[in-house]
Protein backbone atom coordinates (compact mmCIF):
# COMPACT_ATOMS: atom_id res chain seq x y z
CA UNK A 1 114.48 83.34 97.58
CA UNK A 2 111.71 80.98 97.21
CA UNK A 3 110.63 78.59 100.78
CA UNK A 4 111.37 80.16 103.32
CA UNK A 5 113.17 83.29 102.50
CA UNK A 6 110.50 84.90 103.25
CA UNK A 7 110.77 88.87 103.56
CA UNK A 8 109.93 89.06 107.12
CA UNK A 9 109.12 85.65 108.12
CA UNK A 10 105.68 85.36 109.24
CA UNK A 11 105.32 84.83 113.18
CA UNK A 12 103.93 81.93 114.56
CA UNK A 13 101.62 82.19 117.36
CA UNK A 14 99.55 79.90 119.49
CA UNK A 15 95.57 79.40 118.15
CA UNK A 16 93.86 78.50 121.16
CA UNK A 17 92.99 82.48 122.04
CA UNK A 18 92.04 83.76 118.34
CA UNK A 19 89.42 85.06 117.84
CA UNK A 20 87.95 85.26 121.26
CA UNK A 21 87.70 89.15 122.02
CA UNK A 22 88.09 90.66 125.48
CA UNK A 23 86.82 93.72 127.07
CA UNK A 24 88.36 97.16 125.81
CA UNK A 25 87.77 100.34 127.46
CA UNK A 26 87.67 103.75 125.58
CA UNK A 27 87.92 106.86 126.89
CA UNK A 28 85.39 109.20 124.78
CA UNK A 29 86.35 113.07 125.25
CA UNK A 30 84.18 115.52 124.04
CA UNK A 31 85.23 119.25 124.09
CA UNK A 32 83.08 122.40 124.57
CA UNK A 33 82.21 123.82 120.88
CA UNK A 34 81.53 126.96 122.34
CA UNK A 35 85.06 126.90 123.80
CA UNK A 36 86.92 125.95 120.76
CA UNK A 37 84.95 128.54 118.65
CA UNK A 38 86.46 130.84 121.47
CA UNK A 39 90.05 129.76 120.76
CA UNK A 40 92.29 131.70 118.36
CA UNK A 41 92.50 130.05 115.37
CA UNK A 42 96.41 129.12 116.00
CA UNK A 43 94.89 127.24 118.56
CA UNK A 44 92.12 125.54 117.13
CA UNK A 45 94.17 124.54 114.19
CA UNK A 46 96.83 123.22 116.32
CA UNK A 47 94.28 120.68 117.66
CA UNK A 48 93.07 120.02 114.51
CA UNK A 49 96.28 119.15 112.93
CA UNK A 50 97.78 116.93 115.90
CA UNK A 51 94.24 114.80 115.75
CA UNK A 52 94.84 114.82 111.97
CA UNK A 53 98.75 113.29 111.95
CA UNK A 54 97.67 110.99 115.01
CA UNK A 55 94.43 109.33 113.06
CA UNK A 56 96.63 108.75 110.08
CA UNK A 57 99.97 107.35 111.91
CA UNK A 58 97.89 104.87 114.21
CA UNK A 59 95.69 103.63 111.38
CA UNK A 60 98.79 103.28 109.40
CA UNK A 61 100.82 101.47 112.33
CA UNK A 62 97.64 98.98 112.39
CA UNK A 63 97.18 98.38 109.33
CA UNK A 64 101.10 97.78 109.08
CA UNK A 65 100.57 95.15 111.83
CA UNK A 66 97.85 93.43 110.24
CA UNK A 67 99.41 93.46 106.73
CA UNK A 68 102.67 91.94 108.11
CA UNK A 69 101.43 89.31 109.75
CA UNK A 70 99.64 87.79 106.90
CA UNK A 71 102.90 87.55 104.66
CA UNK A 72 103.67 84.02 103.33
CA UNK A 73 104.54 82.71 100.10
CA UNK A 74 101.21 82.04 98.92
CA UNK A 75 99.51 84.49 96.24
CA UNK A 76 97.70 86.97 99.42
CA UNK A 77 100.69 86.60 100.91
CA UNK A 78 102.94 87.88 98.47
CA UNK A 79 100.54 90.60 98.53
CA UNK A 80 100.53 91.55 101.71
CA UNK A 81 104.38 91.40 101.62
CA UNK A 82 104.10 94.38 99.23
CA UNK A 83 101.11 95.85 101.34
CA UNK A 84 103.66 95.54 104.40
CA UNK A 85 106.05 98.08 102.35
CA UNK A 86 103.90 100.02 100.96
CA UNK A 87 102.09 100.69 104.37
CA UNK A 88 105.78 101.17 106.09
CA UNK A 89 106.81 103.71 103.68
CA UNK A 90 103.92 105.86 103.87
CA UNK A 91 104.03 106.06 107.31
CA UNK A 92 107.49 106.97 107.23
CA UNK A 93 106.75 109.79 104.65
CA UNK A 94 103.35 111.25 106.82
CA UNK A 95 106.18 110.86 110.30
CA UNK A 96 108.66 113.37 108.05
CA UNK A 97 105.70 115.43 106.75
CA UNK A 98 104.23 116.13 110.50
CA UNK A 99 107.71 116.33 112.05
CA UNK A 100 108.25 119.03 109.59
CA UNK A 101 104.87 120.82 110.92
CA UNK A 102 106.04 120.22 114.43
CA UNK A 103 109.38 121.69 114.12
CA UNK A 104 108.61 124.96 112.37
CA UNK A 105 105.74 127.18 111.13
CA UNK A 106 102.50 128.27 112.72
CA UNK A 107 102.14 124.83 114.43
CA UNK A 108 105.97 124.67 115.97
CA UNK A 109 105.18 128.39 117.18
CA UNK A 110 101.62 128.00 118.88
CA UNK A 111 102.83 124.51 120.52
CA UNK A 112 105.34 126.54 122.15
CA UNK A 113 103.27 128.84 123.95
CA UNK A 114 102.48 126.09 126.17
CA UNK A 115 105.05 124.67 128.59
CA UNK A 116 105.57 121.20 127.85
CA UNK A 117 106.63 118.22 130.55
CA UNK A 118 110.37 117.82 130.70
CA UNK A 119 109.65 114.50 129.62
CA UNK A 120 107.89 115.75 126.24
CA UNK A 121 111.18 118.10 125.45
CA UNK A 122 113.75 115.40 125.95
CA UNK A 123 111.27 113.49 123.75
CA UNK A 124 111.44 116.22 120.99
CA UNK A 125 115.16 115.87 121.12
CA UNK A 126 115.21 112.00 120.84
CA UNK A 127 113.31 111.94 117.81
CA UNK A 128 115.09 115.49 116.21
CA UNK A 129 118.08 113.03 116.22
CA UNK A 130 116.11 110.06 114.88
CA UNK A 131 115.05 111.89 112.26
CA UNK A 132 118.69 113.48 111.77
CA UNK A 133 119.25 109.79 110.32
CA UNK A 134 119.00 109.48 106.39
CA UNK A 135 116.51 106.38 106.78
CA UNK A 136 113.07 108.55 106.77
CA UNK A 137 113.90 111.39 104.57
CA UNK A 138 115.19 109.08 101.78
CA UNK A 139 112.14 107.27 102.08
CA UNK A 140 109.86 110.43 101.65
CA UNK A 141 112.20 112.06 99.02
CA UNK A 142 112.63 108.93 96.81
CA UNK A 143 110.71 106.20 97.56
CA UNK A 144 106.68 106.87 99.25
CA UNK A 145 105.63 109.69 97.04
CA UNK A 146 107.39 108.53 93.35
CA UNK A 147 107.75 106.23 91.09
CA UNK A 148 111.24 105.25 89.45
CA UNK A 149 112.05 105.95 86.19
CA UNK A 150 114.00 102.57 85.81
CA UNK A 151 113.46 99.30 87.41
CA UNK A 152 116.12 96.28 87.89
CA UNK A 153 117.69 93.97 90.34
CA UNK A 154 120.48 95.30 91.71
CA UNK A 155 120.45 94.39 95.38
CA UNK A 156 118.43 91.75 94.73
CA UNK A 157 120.91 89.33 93.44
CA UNK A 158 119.17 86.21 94.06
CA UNK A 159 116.19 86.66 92.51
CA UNK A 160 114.85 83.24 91.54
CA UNK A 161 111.66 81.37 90.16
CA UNK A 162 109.47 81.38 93.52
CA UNK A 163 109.55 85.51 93.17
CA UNK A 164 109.60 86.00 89.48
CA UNK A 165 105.47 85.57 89.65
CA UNK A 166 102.58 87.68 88.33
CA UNK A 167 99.11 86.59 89.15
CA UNK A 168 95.94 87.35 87.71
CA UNK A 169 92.31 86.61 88.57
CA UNK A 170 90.09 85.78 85.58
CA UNK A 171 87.10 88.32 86.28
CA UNK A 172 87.22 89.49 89.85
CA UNK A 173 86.90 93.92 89.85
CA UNK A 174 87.91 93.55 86.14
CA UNK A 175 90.82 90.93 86.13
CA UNK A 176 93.53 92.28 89.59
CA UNK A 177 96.73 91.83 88.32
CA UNK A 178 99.24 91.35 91.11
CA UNK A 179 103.03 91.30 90.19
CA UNK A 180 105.25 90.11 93.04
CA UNK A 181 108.03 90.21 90.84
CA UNK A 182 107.49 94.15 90.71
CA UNK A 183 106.92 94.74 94.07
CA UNK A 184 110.38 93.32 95.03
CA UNK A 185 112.13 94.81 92.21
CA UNK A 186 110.58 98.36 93.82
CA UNK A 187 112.44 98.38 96.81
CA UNK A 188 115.98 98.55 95.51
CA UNK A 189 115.67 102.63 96.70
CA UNK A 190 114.67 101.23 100.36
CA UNK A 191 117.43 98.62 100.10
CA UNK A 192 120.49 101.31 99.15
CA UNK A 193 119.88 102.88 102.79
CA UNK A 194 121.52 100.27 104.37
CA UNK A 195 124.81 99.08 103.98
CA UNK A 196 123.90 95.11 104.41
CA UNK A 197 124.84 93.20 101.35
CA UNK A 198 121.80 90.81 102.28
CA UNK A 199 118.79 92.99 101.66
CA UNK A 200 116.40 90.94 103.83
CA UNK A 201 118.82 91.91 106.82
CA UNK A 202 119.16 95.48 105.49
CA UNK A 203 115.16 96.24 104.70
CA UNK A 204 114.57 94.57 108.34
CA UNK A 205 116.85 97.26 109.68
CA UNK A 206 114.52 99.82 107.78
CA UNK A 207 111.61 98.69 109.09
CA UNK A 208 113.07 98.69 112.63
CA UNK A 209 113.96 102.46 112.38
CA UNK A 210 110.27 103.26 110.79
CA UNK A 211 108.31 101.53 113.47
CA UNK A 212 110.71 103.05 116.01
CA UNK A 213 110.57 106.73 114.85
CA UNK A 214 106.54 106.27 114.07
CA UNK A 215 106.25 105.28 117.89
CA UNK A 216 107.96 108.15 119.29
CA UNK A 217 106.23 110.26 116.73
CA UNK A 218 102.88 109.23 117.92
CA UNK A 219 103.51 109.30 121.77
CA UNK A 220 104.76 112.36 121.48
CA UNK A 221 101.61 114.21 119.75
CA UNK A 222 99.30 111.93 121.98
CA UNK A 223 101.05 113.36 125.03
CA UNK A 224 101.04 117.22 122.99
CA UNK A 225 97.64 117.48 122.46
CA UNK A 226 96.53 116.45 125.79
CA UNK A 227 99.09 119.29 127.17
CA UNK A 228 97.32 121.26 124.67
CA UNK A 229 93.62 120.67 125.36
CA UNK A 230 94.52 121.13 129.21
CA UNK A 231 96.01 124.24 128.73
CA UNK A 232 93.61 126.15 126.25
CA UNK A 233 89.89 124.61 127.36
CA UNK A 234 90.62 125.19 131.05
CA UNK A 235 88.37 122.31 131.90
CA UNK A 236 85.73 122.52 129.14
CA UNK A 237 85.53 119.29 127.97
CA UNK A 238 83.33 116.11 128.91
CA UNK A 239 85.07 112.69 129.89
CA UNK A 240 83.14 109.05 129.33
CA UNK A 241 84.88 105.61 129.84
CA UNK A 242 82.92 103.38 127.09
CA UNK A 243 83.27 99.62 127.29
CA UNK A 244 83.57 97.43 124.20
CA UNK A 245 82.73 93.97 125.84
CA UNK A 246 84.35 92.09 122.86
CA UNK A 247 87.06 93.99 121.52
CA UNK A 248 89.01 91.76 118.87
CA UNK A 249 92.87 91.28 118.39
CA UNK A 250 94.72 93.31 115.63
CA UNK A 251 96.03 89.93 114.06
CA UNK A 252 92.56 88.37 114.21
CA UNK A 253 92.87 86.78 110.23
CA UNK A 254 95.22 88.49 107.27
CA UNK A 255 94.39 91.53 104.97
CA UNK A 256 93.18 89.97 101.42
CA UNK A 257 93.80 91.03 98.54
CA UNK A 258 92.46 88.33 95.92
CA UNK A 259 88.59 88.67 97.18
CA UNK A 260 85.53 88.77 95.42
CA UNK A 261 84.05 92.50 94.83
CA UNK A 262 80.91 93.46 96.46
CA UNK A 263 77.38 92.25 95.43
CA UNK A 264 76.07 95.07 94.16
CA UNK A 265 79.17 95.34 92.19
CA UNK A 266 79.59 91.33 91.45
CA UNK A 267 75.20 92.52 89.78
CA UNK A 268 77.05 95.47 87.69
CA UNK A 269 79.78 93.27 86.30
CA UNK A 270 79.10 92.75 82.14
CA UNK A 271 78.55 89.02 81.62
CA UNK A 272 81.25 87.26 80.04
């Protein structure tokens, strides 16, 4: 699988606009603290937790984006190959986590004492039935949150010298050890969910259904706690339009994971 068998083969796009940043407006909402402290604390807690599930899907989702587009075959791009998984898995396992919150419990019942767009229950439904499939529940139950207690190559049947690599700084945050070989070994569990005998094709197919599901997911808590917000501070809240003049692009340069440590850490290294 060495060349260009690449995982997710990296995409190539034009250079003449990188790195030149473009306006990007933000809209800055600050609510009333008088009028949440005068919410129940269903309510409060309800905004609290949709914030909460929202700031760690998106930065996931980014960081996802970022991480993927950096994969090649070189050593950081191994890496981020593994980051690419690791990142898509966890979001899949936080998506399960705050569906589950959603669905049933305190949250489920407060949610519902607002009426929600027609739009926002069809929405429900859509992803109820996306997450009916096995694909994110076998990712939270066996895969995000564990560690196997065996490793081989089962799926993985072509395993060949360009992946069977370990590499190794010589002093950088006391030696990082980064085993590529390990990292595709480790997603046999991912692999089994999908019947393709090819497991690029069949952990593309995950990754499809995980960036699908995490998009509903997100527009659908976006569009919940704005419902929510309207409903319960009748109006308390304060609304500013701030302007970054030169917002950058997501894919503006690769994650990196072989990088020098800080100085103040490079000054509390021993000497060799």
């Amino acid at each position: 699988m060495s060349g260009d068998k690449c995982l997710v083969h990296r995409t190539t796009r034009g250079t003449t606009d990188r790195g030149q940043g473009k306006p990007l407006a933000i809209r800055k909402l600050t609510l009333s603290a008088a009028a949440l402290h005068r919410l129940s604390s269903e309510q409060r807690s309800a905004i609290l937790l949709l914030g909460l599930f929202l700031n760690e899907a998106n930065w996931l989702r980014k960081l996802l984006v970022k991480a993927h587009s950096g994969i090649s075959n070189a050593p950081d791009g191994q890496a981020n190959f593994a980051l690419t998984v690791q990142l898509a898995t966890t979001l899949a396992a936080k998506v399960h986590e705050g569906w589950k919150k959603v669905k049933e419990g305190t949250l489920a019942k407060t949610i519902h004492t607002v009426s929600l767009p027609e739009e926002l229950k069809k929405l429900r439904k859509d992803i109820n039935r996306e997450l009916a499939k096995p694909t994110i529940g076998t990712i939270r139950n066996f895969y995000a949150f564990h560690y196997p207690a065996v490793l081989d190559f089962a799926k993985l049947s072509n395993i060949d010298e360009g992946d069977t690599v370990i590499y190794a700084t010589e002093s950088t945050y006391n030696v990082d050890i980064f085993s590529h070989l390990s990292s595709l070994a480790a997603l046999e569990p991912v692999l089994a969910i999908d019947p393709a005998t090819d497991w690029r094709k069949a952990l593309v197919a995950v990754w499809d259904e995980v960036m699908k599901v995490s998009g509903l997911y997100c527009f659908f808590l976006a569009e919940t706690l704005t419902s929510l917000i309207g409903a319960w501070l009748d109006g308390k809240y304060k609304v500013e339009r701030i302007v970054e003049d030169d917002g950058p692009r997501l894919d503006d340069g690769p994650l990196r994971f072989f990088v020098h440590p800080p100085l103040d850490r490079q000054r509390e290294a021993p000497s060799k």
